[in-house]
Protein backbone atom coordinates (compact mmCIF):
# COMPACT_ATOMS: atom_id res chain seq x y z
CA UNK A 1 0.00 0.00 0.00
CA UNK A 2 1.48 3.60 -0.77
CA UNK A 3 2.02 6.18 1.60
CA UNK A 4 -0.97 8.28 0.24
CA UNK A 5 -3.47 4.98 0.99
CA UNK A 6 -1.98 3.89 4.26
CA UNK A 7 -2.38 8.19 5.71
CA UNK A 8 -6.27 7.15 3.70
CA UNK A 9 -6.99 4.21 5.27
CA UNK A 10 -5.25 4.78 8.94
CA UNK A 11 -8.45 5.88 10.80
CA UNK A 12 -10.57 2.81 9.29
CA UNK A 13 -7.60 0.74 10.28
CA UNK A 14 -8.04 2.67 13.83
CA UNK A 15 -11.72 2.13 14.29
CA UNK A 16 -11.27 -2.16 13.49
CA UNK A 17 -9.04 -2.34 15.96
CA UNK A 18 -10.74 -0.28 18.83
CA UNK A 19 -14.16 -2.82 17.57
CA UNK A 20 -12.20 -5.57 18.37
CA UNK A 21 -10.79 -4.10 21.66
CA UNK A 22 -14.33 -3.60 22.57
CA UNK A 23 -15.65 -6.94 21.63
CA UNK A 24 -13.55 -8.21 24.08
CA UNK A 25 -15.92 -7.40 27.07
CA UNK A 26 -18.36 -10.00 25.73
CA UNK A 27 -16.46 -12.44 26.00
CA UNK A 28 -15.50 -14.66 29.25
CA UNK A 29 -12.49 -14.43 30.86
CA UNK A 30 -10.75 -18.15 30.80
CA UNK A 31 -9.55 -19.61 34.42
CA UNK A 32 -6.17 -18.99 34.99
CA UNK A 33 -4.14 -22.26 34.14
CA UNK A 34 -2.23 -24.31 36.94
CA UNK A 35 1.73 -23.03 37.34
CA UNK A 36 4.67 -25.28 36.77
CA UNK A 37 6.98 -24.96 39.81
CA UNK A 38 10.19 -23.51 40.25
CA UNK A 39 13.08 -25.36 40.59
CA UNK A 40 14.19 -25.90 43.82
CA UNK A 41 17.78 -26.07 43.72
CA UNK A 42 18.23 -22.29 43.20
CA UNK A 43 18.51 -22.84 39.31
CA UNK A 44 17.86 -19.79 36.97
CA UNK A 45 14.65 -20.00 35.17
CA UNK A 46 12.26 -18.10 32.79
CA UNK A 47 8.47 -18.18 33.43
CA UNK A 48 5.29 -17.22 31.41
CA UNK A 49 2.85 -15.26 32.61
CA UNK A 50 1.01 -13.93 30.11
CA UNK A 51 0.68 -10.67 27.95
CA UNK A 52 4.54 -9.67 28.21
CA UNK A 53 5.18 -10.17 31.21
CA UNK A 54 8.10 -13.36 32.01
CA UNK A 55 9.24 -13.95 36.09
CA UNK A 56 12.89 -14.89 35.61
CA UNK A 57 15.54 -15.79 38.45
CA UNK A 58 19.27 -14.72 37.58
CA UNK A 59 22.10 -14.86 39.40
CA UNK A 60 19.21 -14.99 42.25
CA UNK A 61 17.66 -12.12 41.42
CA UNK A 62 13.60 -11.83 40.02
CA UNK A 63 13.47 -9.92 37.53
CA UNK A 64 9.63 -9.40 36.03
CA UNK A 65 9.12 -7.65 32.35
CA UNK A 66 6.35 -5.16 31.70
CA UNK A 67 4.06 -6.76 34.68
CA UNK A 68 0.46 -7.42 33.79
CA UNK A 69 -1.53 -8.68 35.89
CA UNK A 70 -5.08 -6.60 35.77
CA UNK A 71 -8.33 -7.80 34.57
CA UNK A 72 -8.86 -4.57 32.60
CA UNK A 73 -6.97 -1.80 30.83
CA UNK A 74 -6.82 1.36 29.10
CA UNK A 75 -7.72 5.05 30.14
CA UNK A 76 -11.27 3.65 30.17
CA UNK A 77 -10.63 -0.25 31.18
CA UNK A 78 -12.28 -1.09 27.76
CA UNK A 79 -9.78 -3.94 27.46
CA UNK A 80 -10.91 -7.19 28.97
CA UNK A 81 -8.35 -9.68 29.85
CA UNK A 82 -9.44 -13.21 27.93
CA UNK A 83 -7.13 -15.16 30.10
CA UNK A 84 -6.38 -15.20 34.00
CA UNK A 85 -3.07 -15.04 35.30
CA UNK A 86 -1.66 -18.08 36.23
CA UNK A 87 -0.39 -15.77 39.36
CA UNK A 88 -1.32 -13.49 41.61
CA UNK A 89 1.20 -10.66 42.32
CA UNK A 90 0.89 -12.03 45.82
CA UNK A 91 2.13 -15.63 44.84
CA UNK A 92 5.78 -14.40 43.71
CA UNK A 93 8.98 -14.13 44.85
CA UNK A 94 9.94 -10.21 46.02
CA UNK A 95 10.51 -8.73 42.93
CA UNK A 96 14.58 -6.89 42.36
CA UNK A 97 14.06 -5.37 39.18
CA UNK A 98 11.13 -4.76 36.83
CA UNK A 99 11.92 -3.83 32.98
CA UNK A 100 9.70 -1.05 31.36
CA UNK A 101 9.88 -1.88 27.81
CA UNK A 102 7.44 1.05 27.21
CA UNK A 103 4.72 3.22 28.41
CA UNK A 104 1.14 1.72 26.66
CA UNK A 105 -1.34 0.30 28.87
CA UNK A 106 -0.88 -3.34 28.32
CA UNK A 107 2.52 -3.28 29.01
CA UNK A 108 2.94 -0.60 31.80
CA UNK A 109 0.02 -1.01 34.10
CA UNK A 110 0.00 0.73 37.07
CA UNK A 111 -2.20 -1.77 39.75
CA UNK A 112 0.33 -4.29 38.85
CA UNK A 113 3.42 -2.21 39.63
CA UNK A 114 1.25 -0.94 42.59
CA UNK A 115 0.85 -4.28 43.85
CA UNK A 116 4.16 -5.57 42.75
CA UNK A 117 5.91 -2.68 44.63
CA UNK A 118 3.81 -3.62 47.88
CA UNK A 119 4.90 -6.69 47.39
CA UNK A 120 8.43 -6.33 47.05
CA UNK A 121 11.51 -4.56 48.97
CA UNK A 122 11.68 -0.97 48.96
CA UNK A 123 13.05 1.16 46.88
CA UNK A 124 11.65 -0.67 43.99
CA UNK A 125 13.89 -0.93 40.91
CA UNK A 126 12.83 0.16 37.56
CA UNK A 127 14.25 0.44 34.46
CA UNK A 128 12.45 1.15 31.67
CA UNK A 129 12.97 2.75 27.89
CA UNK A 130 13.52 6.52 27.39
CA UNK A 131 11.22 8.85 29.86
CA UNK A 132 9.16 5.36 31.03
CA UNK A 133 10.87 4.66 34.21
CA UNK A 134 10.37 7.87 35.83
CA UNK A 135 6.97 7.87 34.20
CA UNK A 136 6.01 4.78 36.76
CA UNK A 137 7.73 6.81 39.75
CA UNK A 138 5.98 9.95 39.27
CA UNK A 139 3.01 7.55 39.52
CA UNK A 140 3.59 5.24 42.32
CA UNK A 141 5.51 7.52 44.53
CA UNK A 142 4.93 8.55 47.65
CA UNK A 143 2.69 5.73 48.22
CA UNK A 144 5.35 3.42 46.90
CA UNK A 145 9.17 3.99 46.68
CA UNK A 146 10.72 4.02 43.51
CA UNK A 147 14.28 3.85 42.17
CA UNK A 148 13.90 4.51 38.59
CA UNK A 149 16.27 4.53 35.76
CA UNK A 150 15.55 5.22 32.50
CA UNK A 151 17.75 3.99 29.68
CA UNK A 152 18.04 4.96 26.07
CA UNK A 153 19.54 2.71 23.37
CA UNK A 154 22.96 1.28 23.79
CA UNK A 155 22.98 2.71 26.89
CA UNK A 156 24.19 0.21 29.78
CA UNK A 157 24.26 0.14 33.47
CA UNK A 158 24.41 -2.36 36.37
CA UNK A 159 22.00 -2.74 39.11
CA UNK A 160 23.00 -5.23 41.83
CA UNK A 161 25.41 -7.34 39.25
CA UNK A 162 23.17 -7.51 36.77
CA UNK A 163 24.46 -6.05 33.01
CA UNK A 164 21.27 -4.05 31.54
CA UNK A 165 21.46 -2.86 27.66
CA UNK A 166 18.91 -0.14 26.15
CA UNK A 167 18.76 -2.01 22.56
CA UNK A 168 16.60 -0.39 19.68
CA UNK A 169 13.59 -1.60 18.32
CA UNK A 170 10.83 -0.71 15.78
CA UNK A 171 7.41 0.76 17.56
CA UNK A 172 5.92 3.33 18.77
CA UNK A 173 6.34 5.56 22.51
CA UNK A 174 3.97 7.11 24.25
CA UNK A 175 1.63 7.04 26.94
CA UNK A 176 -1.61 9.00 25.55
CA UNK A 177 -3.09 8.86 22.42
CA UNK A 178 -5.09 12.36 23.12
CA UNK A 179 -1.93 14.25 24.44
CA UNK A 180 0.59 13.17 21.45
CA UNK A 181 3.01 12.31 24.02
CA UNK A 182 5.37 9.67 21.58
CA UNK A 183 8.63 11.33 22.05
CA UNK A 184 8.07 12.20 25.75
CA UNK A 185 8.03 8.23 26.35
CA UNK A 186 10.25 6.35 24.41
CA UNK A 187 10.23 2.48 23.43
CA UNK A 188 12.99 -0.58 23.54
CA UNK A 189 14.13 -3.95 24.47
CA UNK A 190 16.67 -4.98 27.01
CA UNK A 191 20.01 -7.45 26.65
CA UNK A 192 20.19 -8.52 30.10
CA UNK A 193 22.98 -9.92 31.54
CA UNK A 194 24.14 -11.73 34.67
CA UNK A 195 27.50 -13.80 35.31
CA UNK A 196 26.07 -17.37 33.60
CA UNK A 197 23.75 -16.02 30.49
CA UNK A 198 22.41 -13.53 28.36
CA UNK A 199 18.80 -12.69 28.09
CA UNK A 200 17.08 -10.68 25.54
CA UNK A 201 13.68 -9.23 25.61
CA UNK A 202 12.53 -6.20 22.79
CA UNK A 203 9.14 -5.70 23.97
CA UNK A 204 6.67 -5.38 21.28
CA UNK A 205 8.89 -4.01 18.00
CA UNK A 206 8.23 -4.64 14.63
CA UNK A 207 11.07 -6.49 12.12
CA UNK A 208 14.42 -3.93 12.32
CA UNK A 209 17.74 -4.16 11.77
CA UNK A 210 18.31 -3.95 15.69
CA UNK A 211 17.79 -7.79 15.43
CA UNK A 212 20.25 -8.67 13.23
CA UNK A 213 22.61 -6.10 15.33
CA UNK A 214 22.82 -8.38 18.59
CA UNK A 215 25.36 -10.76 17.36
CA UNK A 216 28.25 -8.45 16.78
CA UNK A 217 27.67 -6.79 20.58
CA UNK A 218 25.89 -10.19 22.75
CA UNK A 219 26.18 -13.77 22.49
CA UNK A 220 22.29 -14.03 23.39
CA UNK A 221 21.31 -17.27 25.04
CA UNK A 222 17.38 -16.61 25.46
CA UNK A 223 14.88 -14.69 23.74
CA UNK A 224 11.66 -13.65 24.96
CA UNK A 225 9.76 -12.86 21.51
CA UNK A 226 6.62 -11.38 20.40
CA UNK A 227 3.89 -12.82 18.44
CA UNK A 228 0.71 -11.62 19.13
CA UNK A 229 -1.58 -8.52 17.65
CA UNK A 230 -0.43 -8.48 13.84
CA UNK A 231 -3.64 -9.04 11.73
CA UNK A 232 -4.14 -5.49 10.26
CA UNK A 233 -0.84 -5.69 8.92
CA UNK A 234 -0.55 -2.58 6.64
CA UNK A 235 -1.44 -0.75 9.83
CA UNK A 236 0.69 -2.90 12.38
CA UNK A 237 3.89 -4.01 10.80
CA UNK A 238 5.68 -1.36 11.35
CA UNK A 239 4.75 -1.84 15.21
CA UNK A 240 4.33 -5.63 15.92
CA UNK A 241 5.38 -8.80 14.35
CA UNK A 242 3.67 -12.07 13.36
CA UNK A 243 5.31 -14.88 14.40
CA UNK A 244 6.87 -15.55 10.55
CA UNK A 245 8.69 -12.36 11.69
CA UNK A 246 9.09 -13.28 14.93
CA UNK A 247 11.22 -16.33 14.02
CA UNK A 248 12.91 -14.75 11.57
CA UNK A 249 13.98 -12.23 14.42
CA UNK A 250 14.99 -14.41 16.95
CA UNK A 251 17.53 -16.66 13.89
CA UNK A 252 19.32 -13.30 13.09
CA UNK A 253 19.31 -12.31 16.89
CA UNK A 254 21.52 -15.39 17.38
CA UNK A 255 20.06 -16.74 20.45
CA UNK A 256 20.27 -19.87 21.39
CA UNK A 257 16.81 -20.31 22.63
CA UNK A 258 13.20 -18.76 22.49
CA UNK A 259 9.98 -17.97 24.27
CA UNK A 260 7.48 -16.86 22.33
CA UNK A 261 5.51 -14.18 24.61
CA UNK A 262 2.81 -11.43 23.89
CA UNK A 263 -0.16 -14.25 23.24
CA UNK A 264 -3.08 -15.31 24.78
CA UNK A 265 -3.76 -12.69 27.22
CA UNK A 266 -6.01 -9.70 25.43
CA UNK A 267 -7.53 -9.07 22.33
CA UNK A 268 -5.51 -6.22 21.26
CA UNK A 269 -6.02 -6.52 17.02
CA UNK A 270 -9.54 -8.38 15.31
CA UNK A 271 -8.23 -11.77 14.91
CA UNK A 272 -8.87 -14.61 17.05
CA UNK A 273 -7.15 -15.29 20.81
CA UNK A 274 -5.58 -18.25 19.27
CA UNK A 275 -4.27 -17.74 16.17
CA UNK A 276 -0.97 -16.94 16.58
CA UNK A 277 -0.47 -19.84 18.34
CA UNK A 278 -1.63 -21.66 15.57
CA UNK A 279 0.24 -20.12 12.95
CA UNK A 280 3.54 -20.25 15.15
CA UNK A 281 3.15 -24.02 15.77
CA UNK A 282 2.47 -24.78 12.00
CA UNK A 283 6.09 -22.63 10.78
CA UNK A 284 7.42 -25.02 13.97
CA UNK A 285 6.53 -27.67 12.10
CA UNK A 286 7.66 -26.98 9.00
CA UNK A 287 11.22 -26.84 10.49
CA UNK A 288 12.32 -29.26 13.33
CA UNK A 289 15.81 -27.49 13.88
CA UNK A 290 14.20 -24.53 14.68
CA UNK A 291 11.25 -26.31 16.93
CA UNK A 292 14.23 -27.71 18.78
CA UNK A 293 15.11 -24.34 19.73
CA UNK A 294 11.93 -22.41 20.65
CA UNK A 295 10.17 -23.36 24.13
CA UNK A 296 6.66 -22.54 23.61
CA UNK A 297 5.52 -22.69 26.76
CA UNK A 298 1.79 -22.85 28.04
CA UNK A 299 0.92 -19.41 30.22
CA UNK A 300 2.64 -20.13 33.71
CA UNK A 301 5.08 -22.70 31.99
CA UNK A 302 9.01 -22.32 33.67
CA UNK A 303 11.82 -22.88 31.49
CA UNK A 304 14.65 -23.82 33.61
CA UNK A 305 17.70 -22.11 32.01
């Protein structure tokens, strides 16, 4: 589609999506599904818990990624969650960091990091893309206190031993829609590193060369990749990829393994709750090497690493 149709057929593009977002209150929220355990030995692992949001132990550290754990969201809870979590923020460990890939409601909600925060030892560590982290401060403090860092791409710091890369990405910042705030809140993935392995996580981004960037800097061992909320795709492939892209993604990202994340949580595009799944398991099937590689893992699945 040209530039001229795309600026033409944005709004109708718009209005499907919100219909869909909509048509999510009418139908029934599934039961949350029964947790795998952690492993008891003090092993690092990666766990699903829906939407974007992984519980991972490093170097004995829990680190959680864009924590969602509402039944609702938006400026106007219009969103319905289709899928309980598998936990409650009261069932974790005490959280050590939380990464802020960006600002939107689905992937910076602020009950969860309300609750998370309650729930974990003060300050509370943050670090999120451009302008995100102190976004969540502003918020929760002084209820709840907040150490926030905000990091912009390439950009590295440590927080209690852990390595923590700003990497690019292809989306779109922001917190509003009706105060045009893009460039006030920025967007990005993480390379996060601890003393045994690498993990990357790009929160939602479409396909970029920022993929095919990692291997020169990071010898990745996990990725935590996006699948879900691709159906318009004129309108959302410069914002979110499919899980064709997805996979292509993770091979020129280099990592060794994959979780597919981003799925089965909310309706957030007009195509069905479980279609990316199925398209995702049918490419996996095409192509056993690759299935060998990619841990699809049911929502509260743990991958021990």
């Amino acid at each position: 589609m040209s530039t001229i149709g795309r600026i033409i057929a944005w709004p109708f593009e718009y209005l499907l999506i919100l219909g869909a977002l909509l048509g999510s209150n009418f139908s029934p929220t599934k039961p949350a599904p029964a947790p795998d355990p952690w492993p008891s030995d003090g092993q690092d692992f990666a766990q699903y818990l829906g939407q974007a949001t992984v519980l991972m132990r490093l170097d004995g550290k829990y680190i959680l990624t864009d924590p969602m754990f509402s039944s609702r969201f938006s400026f106007a809870k219009m969103v319905k969650r289709r899928t309980a979590p598998p936990l409650k923020v009261a069932e974790l460990p005490p959280i050590d960091l939380v990464l802020l890939s960006h600002a939107h409601g689905d992937h910076l909600d602020l009950p969860s990091l309300e609750a998370v925060a309650a729930h974990s030892p003060s300050p509370l560590t943050v670090v999120g893309a451009h302008g995100v982290a102190g976004y969540a401060k502003a918020k929760l403090e002084p209820e709840h206190k907040v150490r926030a860092i905000n990091l912009d791409w390439h950009q590295t710091v440590e927080v209690d031993g852990l390595g923590i890369t700003g990497w690019p990405g292809k989306h779109l910042g922001g917190r509003h829609w009706i105060t045009m705030d893009f460039k006030k809140y920025g967007f990005g993935g993480f390379v996060l590193a601890s003393s045994a392995r690498t993990v990357y996580y790009p929160g939602d981004s479409g396909m970029c060369p920022a993929f095919a960037e990692l291997p020169g800097a990071f010898d990745i061992d996990l990725a935590l990749m996006p699948i879900d909320a691709f159906n318009r795709r004129d309108f959302l492939r410069p914002r979110h990829m499919n899980p064709t892209d997805s996979l292509e993604a993770f091979k020129q990202s280099g990592a060794k393994r994959m979780i597919p994340v981003h799925w089965g949580t909310f309706t957030l595009c007009n195509e069905p709750l479980g279609l990316s799944q199925k398209l995702l398991g049918e490419s996996l099937a095409a192509d056993p090497e690759l299935a060998a590689k990619v841990h699809n893992l049911p929502l509260g699945g743990v991958l021990t690493l």
